[in-house]
PDB file of N, CA and C in Angstrom:
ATOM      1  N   UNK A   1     -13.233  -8.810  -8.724  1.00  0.00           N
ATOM      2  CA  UNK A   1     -11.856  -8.341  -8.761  1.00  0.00           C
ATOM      3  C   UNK A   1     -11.097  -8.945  -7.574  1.00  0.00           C
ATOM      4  N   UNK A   2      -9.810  -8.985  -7.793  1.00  0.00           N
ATOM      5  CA  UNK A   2      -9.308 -10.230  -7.006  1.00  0.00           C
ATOM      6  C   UNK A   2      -8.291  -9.041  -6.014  1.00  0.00           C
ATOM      7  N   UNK A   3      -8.536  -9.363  -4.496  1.00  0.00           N
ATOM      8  CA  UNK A   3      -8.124  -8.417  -3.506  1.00  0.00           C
ATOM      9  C   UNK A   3      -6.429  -9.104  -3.443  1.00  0.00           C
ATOM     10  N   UNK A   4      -6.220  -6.887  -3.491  1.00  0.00           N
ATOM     11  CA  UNK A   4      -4.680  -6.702  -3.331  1.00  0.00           C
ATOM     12  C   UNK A   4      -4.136  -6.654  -2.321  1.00  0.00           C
ATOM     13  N   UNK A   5      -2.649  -7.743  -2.075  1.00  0.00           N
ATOM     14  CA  UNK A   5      -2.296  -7.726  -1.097  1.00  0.00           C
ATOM     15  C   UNK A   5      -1.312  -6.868  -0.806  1.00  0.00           C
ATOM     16  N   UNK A   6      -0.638  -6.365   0.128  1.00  0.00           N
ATOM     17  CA  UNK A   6       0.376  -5.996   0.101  1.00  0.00           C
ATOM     18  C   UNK A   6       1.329  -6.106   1.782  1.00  0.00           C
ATOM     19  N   UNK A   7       2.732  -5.764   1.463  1.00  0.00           N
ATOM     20  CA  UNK A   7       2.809  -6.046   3.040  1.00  0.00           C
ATOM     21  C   UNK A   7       4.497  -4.637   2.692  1.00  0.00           C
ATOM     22  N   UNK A   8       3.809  -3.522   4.015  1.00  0.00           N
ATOM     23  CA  UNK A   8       4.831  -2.789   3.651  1.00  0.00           C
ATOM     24  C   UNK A   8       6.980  -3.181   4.270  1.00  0.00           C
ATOM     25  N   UNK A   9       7.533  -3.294   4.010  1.00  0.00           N
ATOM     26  CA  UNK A   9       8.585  -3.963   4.319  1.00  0.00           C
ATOM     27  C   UNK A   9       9.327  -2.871   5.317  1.00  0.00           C
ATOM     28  N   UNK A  10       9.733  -1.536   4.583  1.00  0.00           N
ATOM     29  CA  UNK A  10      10.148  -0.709   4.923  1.00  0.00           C
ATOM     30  C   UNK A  10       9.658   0.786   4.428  1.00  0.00           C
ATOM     31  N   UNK A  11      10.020   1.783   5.254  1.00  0.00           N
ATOM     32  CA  UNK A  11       9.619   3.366   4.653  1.00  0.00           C
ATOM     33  C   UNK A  11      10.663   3.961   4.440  1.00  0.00           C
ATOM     34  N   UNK A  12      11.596   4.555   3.165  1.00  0.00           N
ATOM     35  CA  UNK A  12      12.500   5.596   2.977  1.00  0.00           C
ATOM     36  C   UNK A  12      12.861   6.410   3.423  1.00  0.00           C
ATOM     37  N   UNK A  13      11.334   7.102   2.775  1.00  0.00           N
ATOM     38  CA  UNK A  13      11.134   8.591   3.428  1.00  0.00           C
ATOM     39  C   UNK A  13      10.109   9.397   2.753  1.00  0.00           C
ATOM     40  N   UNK A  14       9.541  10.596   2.792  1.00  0.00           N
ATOM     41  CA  UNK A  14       8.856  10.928   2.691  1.00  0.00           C
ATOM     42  C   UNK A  14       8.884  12.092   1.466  1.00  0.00           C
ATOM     43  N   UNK A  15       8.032  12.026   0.321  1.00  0.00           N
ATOM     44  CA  UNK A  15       8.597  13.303  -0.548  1.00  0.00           C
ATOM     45  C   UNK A  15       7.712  14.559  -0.467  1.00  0.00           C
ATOM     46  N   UNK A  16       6.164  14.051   0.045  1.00  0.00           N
ATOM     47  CA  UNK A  16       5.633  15.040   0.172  1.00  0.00           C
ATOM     48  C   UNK A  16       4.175  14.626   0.819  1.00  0.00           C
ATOM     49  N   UNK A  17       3.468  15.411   1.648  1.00  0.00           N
ATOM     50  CA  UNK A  17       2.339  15.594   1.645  1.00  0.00           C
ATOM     51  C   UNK A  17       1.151  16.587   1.478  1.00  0.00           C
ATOM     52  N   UNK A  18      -0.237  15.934   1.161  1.00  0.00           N
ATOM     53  CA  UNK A  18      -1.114  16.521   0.483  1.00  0.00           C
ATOM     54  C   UNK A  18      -1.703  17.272   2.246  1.00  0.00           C
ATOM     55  N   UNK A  19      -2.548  17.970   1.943  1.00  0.00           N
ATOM     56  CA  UNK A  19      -3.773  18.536   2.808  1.00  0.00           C
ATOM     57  C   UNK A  19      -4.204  17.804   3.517  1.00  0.00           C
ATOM     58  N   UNK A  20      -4.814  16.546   2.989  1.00  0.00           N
ATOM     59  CA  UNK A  20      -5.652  15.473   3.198  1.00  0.00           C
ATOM     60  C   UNK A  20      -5.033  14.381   4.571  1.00  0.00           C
ATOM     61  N   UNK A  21      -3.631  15.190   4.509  1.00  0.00           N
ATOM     62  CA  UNK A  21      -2.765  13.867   4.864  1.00  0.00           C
ATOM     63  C   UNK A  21      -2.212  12.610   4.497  1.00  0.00           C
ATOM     64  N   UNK A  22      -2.714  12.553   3.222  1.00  0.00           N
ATOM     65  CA  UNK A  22      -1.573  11.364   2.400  1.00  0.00           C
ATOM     66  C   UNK A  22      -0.260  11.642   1.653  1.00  0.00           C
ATOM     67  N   UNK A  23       0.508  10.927   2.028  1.00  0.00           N
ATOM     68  CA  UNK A  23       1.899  11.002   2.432  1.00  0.00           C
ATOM     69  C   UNK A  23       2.671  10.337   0.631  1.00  0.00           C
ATOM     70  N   UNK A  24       3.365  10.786  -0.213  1.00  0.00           N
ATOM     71  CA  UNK A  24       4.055  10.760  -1.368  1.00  0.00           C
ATOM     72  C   UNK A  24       5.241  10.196  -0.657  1.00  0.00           C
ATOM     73  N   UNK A  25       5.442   8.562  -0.767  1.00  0.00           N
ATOM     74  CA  UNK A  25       6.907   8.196   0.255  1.00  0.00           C
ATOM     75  C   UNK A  25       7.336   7.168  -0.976  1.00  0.00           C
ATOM     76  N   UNK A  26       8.390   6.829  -0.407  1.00  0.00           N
ATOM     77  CA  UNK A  26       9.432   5.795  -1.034  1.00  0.00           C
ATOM     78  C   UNK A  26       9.333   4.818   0.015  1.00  0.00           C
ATOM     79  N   UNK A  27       9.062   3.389  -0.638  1.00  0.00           N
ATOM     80  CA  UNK A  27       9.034   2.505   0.719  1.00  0.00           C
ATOM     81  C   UNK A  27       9.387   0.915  -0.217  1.00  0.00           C
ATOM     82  N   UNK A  28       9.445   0.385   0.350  1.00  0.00           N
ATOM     83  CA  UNK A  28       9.798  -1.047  -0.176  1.00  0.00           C
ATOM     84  C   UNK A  28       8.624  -1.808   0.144  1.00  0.00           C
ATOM     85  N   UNK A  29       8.249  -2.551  -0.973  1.00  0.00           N
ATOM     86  CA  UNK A  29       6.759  -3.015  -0.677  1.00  0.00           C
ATOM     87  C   UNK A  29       6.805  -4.487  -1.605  1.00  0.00           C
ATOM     88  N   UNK A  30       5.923  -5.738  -0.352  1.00  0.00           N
ATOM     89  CA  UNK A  30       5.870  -6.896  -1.238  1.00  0.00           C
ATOM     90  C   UNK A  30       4.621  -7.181  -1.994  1.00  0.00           C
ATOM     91  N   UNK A  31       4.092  -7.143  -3.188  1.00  0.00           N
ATOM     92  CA  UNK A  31       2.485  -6.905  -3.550  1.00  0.00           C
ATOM     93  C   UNK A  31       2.704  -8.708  -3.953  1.00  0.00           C
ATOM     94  N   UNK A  32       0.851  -8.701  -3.450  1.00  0.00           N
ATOM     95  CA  UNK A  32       0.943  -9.772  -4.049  1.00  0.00           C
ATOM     96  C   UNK A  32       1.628 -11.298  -3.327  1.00  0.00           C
ATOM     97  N   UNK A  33       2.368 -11.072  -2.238  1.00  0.00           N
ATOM     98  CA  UNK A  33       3.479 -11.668  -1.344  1.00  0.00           C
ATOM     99  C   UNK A  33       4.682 -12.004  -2.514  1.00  0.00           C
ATOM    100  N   UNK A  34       4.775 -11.733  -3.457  1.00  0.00           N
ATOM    101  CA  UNK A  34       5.895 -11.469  -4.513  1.00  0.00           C
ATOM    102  C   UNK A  34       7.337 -11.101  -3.949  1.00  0.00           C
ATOM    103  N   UNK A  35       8.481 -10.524  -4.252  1.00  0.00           N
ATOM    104  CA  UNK A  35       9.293 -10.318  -3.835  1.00  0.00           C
ATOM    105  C   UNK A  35       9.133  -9.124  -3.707  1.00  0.00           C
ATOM    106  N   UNK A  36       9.466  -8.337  -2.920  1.00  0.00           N
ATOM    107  CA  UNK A  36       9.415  -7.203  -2.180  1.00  0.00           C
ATOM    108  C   UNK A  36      10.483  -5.950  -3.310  1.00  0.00           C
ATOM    109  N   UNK A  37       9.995  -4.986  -3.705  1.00  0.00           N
ATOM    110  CA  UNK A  37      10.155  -3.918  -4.953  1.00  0.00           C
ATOM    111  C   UNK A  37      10.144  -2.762  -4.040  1.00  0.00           C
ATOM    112  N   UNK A  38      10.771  -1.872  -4.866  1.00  0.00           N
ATOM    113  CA  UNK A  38      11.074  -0.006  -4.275  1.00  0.00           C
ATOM    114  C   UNK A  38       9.843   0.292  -4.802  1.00  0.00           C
ATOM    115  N   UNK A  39       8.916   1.298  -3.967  1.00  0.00           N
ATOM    116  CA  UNK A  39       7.673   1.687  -4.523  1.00  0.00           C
ATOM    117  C   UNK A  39       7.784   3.566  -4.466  1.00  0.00           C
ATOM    118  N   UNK A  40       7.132   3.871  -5.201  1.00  0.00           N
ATOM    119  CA  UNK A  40       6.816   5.771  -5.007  1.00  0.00           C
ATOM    120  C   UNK A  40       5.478   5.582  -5.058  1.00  0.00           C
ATOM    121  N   UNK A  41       5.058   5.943  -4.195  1.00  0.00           N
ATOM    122  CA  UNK A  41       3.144   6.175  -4.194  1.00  0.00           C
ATOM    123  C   UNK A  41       2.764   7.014  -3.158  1.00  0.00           C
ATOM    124  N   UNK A  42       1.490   7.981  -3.243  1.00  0.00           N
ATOM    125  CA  UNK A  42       0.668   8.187  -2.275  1.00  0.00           C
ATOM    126  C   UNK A  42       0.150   7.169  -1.331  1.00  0.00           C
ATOM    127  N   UNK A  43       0.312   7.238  -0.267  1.00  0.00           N
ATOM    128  CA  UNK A  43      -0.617   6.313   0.639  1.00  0.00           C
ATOM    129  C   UNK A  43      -1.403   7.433   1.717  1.00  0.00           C
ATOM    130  N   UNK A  44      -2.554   6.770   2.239  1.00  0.00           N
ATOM    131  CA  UNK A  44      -3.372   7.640   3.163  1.00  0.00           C
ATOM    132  C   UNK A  44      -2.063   7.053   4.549  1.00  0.00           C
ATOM    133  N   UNK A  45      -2.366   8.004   5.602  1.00  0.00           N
ATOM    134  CA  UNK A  45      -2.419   7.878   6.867  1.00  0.00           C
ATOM    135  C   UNK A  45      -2.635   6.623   7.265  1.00  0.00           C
ATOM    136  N   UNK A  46      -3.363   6.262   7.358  1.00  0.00           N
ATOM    137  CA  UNK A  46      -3.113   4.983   7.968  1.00  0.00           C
ATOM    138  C   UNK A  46      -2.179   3.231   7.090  1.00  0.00           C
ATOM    139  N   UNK A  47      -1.834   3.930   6.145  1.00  0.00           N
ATOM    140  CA  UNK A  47      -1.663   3.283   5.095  1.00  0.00           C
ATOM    141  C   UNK A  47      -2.623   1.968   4.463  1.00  0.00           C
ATOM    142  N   UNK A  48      -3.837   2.068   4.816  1.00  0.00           N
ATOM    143  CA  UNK A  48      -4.698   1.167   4.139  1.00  0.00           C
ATOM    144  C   UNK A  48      -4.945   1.249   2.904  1.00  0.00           C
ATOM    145  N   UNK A  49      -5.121   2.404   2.342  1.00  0.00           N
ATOM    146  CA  UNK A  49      -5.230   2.723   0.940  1.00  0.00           C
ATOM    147  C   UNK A  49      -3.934   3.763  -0.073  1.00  0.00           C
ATOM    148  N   UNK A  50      -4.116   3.015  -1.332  1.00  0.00           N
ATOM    149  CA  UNK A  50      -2.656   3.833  -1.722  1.00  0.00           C
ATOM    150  C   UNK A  50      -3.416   4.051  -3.738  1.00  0.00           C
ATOM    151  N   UNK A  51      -2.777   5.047  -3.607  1.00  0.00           N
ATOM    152  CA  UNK A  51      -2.717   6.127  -5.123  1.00  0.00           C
ATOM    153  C   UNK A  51      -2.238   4.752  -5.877  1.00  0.00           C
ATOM    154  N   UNK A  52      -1.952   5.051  -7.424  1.00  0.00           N
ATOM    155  CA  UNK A  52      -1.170   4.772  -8.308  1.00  0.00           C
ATOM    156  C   UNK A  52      -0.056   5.214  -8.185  1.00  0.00           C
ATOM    157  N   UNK A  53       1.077   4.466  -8.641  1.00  0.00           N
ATOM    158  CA  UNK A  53       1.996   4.529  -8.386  1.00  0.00           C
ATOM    159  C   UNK A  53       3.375   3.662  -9.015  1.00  0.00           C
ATOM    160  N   UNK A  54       4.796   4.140  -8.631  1.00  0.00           N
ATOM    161  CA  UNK A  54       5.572   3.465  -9.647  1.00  0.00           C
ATOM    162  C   UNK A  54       6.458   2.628  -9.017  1.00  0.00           C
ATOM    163  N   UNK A  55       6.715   1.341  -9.543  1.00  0.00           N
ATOM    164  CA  UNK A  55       7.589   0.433  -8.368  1.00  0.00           C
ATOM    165  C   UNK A  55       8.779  -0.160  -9.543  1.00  0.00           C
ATOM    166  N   UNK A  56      10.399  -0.337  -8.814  1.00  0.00           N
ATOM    167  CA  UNK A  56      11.254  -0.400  -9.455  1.00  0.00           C
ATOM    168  C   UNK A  56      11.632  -1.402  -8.691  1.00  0.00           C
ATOM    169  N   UNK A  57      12.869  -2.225  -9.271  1.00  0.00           N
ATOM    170  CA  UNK A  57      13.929  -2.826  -8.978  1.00  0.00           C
ATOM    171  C   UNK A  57      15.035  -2.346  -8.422  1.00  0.00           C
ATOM    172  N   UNK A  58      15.449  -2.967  -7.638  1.00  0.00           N
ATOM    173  CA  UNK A  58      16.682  -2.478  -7.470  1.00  0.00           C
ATOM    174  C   UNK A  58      17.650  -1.954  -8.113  1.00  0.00           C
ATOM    175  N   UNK A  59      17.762  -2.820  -9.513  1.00  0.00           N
ATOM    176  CA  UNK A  59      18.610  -2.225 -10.846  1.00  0.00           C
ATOM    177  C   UNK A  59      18.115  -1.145 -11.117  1.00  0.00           C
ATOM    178  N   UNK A  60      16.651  -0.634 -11.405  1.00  0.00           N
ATOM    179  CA  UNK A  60      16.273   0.468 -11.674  1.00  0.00           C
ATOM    180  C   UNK A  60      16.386   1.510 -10.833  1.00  0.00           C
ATOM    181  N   UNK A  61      16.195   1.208  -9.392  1.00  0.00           N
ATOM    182  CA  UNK A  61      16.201   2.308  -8.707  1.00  0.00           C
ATOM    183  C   UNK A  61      17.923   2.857  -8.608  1.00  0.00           C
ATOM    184  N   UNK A  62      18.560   1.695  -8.664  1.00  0.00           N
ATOM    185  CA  UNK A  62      19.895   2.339  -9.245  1.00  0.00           C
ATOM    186  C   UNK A  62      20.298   3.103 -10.016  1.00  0.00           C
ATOM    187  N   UNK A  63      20.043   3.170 -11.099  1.00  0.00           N
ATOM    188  CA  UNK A  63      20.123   3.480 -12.565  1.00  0.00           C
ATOM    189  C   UNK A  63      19.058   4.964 -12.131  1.00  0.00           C
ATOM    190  N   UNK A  64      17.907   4.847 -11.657  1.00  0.00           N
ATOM    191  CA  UNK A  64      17.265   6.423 -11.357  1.00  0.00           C
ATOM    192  C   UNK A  64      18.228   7.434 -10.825  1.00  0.00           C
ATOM    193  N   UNK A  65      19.009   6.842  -9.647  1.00  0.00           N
ATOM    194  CA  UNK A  65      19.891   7.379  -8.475  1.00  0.00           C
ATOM    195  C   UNK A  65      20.746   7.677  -9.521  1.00  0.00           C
ATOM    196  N   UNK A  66      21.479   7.042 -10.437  1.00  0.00           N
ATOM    197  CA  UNK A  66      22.515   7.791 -11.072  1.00  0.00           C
ATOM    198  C   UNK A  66      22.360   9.051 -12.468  1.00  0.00           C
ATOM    199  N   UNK A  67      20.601   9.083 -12.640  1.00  0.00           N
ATOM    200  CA  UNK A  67      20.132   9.745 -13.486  1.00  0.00           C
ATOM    201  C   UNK A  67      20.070  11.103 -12.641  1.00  0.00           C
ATOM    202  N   UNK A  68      19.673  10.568 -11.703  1.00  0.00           N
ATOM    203  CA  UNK A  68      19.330  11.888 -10.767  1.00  0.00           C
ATOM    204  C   UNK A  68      20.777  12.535  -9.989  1.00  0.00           C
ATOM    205  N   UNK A  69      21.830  11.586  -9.946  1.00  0.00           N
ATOM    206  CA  UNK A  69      23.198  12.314  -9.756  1.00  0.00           C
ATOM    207  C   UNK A  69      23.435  13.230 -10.647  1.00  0.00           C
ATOM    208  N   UNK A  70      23.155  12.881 -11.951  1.00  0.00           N
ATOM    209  CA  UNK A  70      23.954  13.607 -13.386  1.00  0.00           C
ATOM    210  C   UNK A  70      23.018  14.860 -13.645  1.00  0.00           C
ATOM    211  N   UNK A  71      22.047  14.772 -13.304  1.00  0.00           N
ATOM    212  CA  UNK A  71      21.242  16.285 -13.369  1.00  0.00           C
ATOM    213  C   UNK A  71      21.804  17.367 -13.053  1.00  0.00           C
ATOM    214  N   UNK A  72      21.761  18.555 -13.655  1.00  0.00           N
ATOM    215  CA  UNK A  72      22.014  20.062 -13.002  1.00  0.00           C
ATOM    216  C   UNK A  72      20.635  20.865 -12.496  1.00  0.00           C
ATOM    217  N   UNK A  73      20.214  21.011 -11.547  1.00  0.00           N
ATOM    218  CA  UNK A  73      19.006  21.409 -10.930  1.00  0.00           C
ATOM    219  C   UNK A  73      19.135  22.761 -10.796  1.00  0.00           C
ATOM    220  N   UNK A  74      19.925  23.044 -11.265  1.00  0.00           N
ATOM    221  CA  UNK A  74      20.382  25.001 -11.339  1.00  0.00           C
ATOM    222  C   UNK A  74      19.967  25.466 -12.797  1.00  0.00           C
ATOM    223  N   UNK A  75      19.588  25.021 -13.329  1.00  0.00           N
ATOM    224  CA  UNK A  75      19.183  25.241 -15.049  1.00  0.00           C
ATOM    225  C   UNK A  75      17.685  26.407 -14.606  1.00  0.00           C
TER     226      UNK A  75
END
């Protein structure tokens, strides 16, 4: 299996953490040395190892941001 690269660019912020100490963040990440994508994933503490997880575009993460404007969270 062919080793994953990654190189973290930037960190968002943080949505949540587990017990364990791995951290549920938003970060901008280049996999692969590819162009650098919005990521949501678990990562451990030291960030060497990371969960599954979902990575967008900019267009998309746009288009989330305005899905998530139009919500009513009072329902």
């Amino acid at each position: 299996m062919a080793e994953l690269k990654f190189e973290i660019i930037e960190t968002f912020g943080t949505l949540s953490e587990s017990s364990k100490g791995w951290a549920k963040q938003l970060k901008k990440v280049s996999w692969n040395e590819r162009e650098a994508k919005y990521d949501i994933r678990e990562w451990s503490p030291d960030e060497s190892k990371m969960s599954k997880g979902i990575t967008l575009t900019k267009e998309e993460l746009i288009k989330l941001k305005d899905i998530l404007n139009g919500m009513d969270f009072n329902e």
